[in-house]
N, C-alpha and C. Protein backbone atom coordinates (compact mmCIF):
# COMPACT_ATOMS: atom_id res chain seq x y z
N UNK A 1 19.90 -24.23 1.45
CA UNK A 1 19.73 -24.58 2.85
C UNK A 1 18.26 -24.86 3.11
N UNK A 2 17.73 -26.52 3.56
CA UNK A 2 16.68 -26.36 3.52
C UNK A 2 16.29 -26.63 4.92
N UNK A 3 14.88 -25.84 5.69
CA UNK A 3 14.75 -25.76 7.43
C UNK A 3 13.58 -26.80 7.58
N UNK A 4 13.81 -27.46 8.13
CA UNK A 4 12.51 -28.64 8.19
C UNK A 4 12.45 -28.50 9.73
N UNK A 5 10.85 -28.51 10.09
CA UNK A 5 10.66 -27.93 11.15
C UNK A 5 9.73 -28.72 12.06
N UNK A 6 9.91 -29.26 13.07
CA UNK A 6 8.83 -30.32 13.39
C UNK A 6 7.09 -30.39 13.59
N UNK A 7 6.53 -31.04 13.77
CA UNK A 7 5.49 -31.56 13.75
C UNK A 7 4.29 -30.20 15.08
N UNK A 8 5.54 -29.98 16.24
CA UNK A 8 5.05 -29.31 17.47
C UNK A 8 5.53 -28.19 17.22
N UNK A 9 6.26 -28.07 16.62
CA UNK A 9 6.95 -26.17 16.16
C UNK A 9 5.65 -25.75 15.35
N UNK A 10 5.35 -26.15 13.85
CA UNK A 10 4.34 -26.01 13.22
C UNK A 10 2.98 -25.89 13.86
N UNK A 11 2.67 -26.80 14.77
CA UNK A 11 1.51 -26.25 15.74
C UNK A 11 1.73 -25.60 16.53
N UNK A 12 2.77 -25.11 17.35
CA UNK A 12 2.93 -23.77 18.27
C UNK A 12 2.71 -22.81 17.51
N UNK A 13 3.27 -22.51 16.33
CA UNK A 13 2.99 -21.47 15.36
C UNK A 13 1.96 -21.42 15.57
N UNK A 14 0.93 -22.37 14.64
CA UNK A 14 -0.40 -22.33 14.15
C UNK A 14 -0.93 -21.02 15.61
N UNK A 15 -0.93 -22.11 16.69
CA UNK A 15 -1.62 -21.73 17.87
C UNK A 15 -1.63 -19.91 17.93
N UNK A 16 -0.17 -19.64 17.87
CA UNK A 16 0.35 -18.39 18.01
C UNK A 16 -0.11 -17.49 17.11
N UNK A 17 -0.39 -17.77 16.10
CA UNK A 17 -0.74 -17.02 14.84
C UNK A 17 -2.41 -16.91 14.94
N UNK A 18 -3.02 -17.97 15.64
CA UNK A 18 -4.48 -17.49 15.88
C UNK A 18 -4.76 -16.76 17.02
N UNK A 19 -3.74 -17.24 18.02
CA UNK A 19 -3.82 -16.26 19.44
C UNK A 19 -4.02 -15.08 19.27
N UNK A 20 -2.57 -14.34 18.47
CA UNK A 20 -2.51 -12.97 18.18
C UNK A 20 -3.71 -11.84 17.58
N UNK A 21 -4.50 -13.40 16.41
CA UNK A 21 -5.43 -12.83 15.75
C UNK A 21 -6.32 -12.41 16.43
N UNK A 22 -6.76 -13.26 17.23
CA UNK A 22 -8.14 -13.26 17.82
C UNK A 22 -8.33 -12.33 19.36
N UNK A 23 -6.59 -12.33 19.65
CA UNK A 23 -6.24 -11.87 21.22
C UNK A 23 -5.85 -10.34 21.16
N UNK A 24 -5.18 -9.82 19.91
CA UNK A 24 -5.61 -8.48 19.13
C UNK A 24 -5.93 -8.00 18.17
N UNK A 25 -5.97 -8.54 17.28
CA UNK A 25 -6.84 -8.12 16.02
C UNK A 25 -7.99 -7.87 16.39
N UNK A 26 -9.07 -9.02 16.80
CA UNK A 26 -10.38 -8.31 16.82
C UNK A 26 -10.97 -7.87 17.71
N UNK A 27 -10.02 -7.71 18.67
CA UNK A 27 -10.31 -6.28 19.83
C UNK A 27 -10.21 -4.74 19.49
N UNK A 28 -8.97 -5.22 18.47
CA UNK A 28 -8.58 -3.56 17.84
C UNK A 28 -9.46 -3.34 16.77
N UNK A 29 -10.16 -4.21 15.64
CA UNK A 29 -10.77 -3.91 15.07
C UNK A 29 -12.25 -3.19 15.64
N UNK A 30 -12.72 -4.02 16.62
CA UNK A 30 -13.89 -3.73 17.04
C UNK A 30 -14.12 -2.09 18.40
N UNK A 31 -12.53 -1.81 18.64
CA UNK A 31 -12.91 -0.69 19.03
C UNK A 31 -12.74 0.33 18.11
N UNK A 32 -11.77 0.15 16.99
CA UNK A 32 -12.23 0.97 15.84
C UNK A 32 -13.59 1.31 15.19
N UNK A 33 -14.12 0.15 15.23
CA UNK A 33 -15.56 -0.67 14.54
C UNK A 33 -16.00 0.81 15.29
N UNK A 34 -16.45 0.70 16.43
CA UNK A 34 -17.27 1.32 17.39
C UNK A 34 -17.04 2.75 17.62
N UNK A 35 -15.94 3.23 18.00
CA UNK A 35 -15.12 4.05 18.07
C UNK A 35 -15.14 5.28 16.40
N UNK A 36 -14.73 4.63 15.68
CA UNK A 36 -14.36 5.11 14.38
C UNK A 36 -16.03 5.08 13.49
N UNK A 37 -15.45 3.74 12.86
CA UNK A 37 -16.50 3.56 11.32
C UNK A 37 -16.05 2.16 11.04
N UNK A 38 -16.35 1.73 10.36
CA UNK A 38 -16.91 0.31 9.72
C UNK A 38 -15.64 0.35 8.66
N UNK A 39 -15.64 1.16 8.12
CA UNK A 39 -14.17 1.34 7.06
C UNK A 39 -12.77 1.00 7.58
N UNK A 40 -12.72 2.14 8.84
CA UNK A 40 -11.62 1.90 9.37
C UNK A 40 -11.09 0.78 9.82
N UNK A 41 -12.28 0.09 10.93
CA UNK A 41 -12.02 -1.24 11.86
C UNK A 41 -11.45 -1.96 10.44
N UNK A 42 -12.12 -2.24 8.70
CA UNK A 42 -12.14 -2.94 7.89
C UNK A 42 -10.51 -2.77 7.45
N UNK A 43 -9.95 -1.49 7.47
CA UNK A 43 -8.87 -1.29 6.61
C UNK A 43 -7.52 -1.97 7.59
N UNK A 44 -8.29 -1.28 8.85
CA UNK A 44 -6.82 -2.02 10.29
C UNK A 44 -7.17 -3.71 9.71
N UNK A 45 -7.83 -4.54 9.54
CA UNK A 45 -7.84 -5.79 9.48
C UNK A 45 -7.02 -6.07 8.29
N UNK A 46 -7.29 -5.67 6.83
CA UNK A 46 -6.46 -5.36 6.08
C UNK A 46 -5.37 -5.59 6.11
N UNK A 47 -5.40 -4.18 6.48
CA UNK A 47 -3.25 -3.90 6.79
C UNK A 47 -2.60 -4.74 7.54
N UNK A 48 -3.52 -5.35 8.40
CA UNK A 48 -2.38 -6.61 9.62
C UNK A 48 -2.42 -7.68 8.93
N UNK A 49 -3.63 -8.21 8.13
CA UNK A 49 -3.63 -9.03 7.07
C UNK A 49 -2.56 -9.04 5.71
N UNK A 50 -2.09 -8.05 5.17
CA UNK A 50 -1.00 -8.10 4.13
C UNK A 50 -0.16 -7.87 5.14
N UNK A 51 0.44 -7.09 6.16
CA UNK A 51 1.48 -7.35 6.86
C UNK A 51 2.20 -8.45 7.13
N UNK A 52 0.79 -9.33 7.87
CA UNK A 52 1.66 -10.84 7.93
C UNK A 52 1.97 -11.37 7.03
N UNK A 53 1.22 -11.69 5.97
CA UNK A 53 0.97 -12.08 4.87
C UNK A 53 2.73 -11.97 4.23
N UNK A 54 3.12 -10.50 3.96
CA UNK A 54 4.24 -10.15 3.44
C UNK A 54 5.57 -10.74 4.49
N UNK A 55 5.33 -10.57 5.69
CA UNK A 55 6.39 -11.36 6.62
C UNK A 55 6.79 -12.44 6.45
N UNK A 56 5.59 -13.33 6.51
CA UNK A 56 5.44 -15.08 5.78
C UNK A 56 6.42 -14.83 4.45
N UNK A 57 6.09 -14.68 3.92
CA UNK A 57 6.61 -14.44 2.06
C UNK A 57 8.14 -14.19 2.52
N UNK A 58 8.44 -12.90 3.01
CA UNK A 58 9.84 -12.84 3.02
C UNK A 58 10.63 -13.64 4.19
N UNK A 59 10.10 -14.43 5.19
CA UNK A 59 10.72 -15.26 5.91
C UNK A 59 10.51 -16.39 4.83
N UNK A 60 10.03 -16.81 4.25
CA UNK A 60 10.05 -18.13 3.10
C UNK A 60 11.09 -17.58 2.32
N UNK A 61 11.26 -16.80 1.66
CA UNK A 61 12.19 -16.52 0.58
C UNK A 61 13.79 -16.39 1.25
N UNK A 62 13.75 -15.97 2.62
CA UNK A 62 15.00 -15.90 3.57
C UNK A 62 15.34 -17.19 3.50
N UNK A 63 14.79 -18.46 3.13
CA UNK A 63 15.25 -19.68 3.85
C UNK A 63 15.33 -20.58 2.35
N UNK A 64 14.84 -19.69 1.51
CA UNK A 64 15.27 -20.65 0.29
C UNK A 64 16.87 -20.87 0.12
N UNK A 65 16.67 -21.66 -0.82
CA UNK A 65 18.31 -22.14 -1.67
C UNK A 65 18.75 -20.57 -2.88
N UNK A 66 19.79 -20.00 -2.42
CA UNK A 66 20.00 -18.78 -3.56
C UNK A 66 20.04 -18.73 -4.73
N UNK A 67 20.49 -20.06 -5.42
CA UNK A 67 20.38 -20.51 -6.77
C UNK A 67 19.41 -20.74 -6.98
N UNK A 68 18.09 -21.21 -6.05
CA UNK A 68 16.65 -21.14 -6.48
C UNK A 68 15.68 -20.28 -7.03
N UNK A 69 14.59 -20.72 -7.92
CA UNK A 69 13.92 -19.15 -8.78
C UNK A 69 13.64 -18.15 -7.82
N UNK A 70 13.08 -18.55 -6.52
CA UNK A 70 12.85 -17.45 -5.51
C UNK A 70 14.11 -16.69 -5.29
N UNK A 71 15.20 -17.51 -4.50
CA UNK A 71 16.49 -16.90 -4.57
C UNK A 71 17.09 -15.74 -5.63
N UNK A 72 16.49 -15.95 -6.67
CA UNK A 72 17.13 -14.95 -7.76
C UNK A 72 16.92 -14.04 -7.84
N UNK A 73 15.58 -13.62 -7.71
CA UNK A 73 14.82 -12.68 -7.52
C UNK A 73 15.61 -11.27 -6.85
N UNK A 74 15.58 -10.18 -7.83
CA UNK A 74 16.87 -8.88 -7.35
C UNK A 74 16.10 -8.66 -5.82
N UNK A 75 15.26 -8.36 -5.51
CA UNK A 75 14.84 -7.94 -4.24
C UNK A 75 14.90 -8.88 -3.14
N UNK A 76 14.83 -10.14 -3.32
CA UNK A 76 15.31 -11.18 -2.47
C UNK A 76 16.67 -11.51 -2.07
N UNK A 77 17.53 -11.11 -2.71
CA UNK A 77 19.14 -11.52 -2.86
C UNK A 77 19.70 -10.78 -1.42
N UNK A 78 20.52 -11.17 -0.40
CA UNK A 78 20.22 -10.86 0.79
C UNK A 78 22.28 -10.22 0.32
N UNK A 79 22.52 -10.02 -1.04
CA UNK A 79 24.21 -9.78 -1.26
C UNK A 79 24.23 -7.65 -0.36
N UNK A 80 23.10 -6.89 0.17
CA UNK A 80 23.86 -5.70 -0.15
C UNK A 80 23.90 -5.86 1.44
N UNK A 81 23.56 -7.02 2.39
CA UNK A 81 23.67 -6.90 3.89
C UNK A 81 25.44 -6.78 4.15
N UNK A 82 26.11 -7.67 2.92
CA UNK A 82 27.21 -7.40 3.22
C UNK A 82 27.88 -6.22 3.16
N UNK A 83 27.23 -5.75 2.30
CA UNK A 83 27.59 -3.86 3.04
C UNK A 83 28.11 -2.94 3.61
N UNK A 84 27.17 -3.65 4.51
CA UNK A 84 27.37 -2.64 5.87
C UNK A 84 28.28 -2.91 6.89
C-alpha cells in the first residue's frame, strides 16, 4: 500500500514540525537550561529528538508494503494486533 501525499500536506507538516520545535522545545529546554544545568536542558533536547525521530521511523514502516524488506522485519509485522 503505497500513501502519496501532496505537495501542501508535506508543507503543513514541515511547518508543524518546526512550530512544535521552536514553540516548545526551546522554551523547555531553556528553562531547564536555567532552572537545572546545561546537561539536563541538553538531554530533554535529546530525548524529544530520538522520540520523534523513532515516531517518523515507525509511521514509515506502518505504511510500507508487508512483503517489503522493511515489512519483514519481526518487530515491524503489525500480525499480533490481531490478537486482541
Amino acid at each position: 500500500m503505497s500513501v502519496m501525499h501532496s505537495d501542501a500536506y508535506s508543507g503543513k507538516r514541515h511547518f508543524l514540525t518546526r512550530t512544535i520545535t521552536v514553540r516548545f522545545g526551546l522554551p523547555v529546554a531553556a528553562l531547564l537550561y536555567f532552572l537545572l544545568s546545561l546537561n539536563i536542558a541538553l538531554l530533554f533536547v535529546i530525548t524529544a529528538m530520538l522520540y520523534f525521530l523513532n515516531y517518523e521511523l515507525l509511521h514509515f514502516a506502518y505504511h510500507m508494503d508487508p512483503a517489503s524488506r522493511v515489512g519483514r522485519l519481526p518487530f515491524i509485522k503489525m500480525e499480533w494486533i490481531n490478537l486482541c
